[in-house]
N, C-alpha and C. Protein backbone atom coordinates (compact mmCIF):
# COMPACT_ATOMS: atom_id res chain seq x y z
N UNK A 1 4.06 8.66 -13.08
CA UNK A 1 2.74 8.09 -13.20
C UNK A 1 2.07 7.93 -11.85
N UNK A 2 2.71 7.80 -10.66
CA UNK A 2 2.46 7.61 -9.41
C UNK A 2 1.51 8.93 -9.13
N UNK A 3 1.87 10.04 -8.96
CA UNK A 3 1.02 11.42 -8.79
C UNK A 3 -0.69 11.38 -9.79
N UNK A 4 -0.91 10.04 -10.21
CA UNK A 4 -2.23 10.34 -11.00
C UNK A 4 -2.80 8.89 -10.26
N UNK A 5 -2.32 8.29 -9.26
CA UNK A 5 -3.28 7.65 -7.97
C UNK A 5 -3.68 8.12 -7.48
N UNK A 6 -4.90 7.91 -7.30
CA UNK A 6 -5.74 8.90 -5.79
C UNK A 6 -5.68 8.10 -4.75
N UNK A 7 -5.20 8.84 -3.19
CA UNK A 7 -5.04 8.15 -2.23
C UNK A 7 -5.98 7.21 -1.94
N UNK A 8 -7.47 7.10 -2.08
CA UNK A 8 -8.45 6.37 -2.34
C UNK A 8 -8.02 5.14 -3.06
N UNK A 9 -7.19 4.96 -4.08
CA UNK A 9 -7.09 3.82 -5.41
C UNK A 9 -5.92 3.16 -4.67
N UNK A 10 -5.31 3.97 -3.94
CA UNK A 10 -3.90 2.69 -3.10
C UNK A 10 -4.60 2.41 -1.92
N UNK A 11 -5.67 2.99 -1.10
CA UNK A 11 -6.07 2.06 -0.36
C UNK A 11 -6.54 0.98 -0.97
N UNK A 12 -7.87 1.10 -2.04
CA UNK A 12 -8.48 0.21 -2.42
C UNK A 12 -7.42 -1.35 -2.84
N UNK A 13 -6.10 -0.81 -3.45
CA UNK A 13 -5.32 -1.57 -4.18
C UNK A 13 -4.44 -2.46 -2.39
N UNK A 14 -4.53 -1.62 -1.34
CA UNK A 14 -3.95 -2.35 -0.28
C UNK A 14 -4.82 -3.27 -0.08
N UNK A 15 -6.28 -2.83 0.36
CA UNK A 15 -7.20 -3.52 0.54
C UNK A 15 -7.61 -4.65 0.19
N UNK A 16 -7.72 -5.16 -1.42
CA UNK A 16 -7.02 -5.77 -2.23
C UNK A 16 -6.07 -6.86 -1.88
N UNK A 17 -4.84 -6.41 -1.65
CA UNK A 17 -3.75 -7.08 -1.41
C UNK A 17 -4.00 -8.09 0.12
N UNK A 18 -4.44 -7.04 0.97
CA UNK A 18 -4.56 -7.35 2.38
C UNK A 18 -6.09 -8.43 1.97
N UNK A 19 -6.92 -9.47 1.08
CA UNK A 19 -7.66 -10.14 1.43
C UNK A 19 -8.88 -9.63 1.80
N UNK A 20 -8.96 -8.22 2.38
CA UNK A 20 -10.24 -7.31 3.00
C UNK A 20 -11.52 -8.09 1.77
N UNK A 21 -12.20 -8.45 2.03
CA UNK A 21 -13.26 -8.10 0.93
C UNK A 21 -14.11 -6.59 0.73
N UNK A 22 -14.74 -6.26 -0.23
CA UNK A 22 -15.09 -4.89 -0.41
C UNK A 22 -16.39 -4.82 0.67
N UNK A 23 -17.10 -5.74 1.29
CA UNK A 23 -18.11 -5.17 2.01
C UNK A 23 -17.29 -4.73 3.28
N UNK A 24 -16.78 -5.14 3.65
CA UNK A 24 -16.02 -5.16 5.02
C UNK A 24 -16.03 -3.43 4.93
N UNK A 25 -15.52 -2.57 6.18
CA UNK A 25 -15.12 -1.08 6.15
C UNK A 25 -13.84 -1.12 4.75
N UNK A 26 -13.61 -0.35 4.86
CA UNK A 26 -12.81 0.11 3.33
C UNK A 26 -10.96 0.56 4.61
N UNK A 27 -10.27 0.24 3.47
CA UNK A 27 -8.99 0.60 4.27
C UNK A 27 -8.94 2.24 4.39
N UNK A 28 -8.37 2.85 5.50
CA UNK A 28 -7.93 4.20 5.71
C UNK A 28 -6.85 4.19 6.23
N UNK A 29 -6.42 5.96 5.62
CA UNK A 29 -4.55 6.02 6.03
C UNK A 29 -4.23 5.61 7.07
N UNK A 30 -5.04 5.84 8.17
CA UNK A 30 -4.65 5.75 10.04
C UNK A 30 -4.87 4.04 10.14
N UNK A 31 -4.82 3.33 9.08
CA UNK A 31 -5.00 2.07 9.79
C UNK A 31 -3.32 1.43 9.71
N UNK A 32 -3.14 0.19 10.81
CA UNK A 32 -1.80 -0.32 10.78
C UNK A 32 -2.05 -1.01 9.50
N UNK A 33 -0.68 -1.89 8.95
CA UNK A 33 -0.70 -2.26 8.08
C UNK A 33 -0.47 -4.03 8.66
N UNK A 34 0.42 -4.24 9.79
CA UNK A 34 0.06 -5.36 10.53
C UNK A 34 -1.45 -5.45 11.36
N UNK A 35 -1.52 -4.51 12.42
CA UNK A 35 -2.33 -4.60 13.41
C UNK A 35 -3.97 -4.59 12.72
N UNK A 36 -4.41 -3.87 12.15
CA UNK A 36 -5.00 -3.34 11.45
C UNK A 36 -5.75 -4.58 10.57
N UNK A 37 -4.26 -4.69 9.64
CA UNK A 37 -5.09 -5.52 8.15
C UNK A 37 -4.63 -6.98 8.41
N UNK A 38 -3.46 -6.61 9.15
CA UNK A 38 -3.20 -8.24 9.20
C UNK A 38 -1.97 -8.50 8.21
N UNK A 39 -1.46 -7.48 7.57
CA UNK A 39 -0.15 -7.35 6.86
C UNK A 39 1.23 -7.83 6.86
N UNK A 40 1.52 -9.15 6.32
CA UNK A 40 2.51 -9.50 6.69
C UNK A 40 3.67 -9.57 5.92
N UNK A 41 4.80 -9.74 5.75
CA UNK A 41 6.33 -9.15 5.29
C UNK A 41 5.64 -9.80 3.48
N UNK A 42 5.17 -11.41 3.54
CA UNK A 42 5.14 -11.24 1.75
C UNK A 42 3.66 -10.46 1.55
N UNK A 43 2.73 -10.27 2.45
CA UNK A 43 1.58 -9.73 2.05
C UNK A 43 2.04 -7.95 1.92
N UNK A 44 2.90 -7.40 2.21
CA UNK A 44 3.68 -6.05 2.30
C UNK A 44 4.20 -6.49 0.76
N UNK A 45 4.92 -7.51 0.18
CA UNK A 45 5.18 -7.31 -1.23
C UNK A 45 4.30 -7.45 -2.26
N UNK A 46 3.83 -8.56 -1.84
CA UNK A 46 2.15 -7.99 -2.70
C UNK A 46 1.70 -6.68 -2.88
N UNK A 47 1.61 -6.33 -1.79
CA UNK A 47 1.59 -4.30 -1.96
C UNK A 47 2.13 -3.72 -2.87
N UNK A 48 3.09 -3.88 -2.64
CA UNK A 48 5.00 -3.55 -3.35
C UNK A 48 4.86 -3.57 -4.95
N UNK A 49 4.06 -5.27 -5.21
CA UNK A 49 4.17 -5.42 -6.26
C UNK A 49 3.00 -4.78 -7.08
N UNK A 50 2.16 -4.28 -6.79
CA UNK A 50 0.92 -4.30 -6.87
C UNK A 50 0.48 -2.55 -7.23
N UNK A 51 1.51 -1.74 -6.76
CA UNK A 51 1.92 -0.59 -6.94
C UNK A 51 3.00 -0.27 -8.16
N UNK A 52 3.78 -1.45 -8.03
CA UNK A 52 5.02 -1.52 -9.22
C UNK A 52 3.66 -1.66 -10.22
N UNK A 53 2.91 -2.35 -10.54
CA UNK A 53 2.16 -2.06 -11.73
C UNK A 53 1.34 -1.24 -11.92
N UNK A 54 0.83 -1.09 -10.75
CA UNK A 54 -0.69 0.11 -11.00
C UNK A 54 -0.21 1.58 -11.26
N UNK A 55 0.92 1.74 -10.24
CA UNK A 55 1.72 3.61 -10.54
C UNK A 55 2.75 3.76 -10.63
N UNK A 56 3.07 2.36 -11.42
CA UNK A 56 4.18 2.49 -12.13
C UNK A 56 5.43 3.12 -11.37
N UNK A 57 6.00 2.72 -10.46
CA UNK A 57 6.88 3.00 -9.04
C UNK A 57 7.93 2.23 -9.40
N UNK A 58 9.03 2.46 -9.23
CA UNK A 58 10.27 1.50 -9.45
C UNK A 58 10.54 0.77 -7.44
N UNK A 59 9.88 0.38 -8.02
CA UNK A 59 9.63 -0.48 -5.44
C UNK A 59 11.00 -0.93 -5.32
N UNK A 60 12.30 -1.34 -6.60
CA UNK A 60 13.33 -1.61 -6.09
C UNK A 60 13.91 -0.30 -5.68
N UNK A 61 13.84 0.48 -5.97
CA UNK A 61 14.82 1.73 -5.07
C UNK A 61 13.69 2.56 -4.01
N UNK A 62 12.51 2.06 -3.30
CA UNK A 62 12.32 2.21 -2.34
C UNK A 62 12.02 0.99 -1.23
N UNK A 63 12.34 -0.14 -1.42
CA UNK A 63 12.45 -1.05 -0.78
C UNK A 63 12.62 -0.97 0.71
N UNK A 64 13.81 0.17 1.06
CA UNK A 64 13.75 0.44 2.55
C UNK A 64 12.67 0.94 2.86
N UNK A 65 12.18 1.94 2.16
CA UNK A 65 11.21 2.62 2.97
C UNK A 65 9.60 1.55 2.53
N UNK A 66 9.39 0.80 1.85
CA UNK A 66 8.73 -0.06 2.15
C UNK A 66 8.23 -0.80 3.59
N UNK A 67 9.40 -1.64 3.39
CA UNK A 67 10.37 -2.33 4.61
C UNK A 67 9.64 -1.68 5.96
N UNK A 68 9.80 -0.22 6.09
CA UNK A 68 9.62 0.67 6.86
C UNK A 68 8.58 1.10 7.46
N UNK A 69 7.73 0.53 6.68
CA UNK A 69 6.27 1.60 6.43
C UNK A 69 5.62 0.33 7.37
N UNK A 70 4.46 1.32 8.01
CA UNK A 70 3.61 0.89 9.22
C UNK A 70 2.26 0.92 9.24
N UNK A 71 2.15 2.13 8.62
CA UNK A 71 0.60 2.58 8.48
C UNK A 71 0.44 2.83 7.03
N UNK A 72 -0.92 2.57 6.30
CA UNK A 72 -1.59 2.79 5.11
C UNK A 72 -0.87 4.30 4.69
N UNK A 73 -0.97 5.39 5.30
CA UNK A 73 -0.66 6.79 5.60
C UNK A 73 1.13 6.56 5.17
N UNK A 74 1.77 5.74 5.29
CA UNK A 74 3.08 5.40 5.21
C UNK A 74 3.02 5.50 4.09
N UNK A 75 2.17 4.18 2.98
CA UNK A 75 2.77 3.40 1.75
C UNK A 75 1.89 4.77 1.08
N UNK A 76 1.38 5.48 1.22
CA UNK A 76 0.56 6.75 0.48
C UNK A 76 1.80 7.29 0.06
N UNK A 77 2.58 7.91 1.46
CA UNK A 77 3.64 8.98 1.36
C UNK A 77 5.19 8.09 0.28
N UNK A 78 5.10 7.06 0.32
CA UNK A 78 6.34 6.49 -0.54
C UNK A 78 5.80 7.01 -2.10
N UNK A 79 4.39 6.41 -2.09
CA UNK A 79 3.78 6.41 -3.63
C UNK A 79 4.08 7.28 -4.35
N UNK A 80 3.66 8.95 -3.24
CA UNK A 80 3.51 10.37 -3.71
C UNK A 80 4.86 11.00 -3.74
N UNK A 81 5.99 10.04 -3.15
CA UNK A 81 7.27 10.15 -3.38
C UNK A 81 8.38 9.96 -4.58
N UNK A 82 7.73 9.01 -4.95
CA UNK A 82 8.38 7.70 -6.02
C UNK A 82 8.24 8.32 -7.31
């Protein structure tokens, strides 16, 4: 189910997560996910979780690479993985 997100709909859904409001610039892949949005270890599971429902991702067996991930461009490539 993950392959029928458009990279567009997991930013929006980070964006989302990260507090951004929608007027603000819009999230893009090249942004950090700390530096950037301000992303922090439970605001990263919010993500996590937030993906477990929208594209339907099992986030417990990618948890490391969660964990891992740095840039918007990161949590794209897990999604299109999963």
């Amino acid at each position: 189910m993950s392959s029928t997100m458009t990279d567009e709909a997991i930013c929006r859904l980070i964006q989302t997560a990260a507090g951004r409001a929608a007027a603000r610039p819009g999230v893009a892949p090249g942004m950090s996910l700390r530096a950037d949005l301000g992303i922090d270890s439970i605001g990263l599971m919010s993500v996590v979780f937030m993906l477990e429902e929208e594209a339907g991702i099992d986030a417990f067996s990618h948890v490391q690479q969660f964990i891992g991930a740095e840039y918007v461009a990161d949590i794209i490539k897990i999604v299109r993985q999963a």
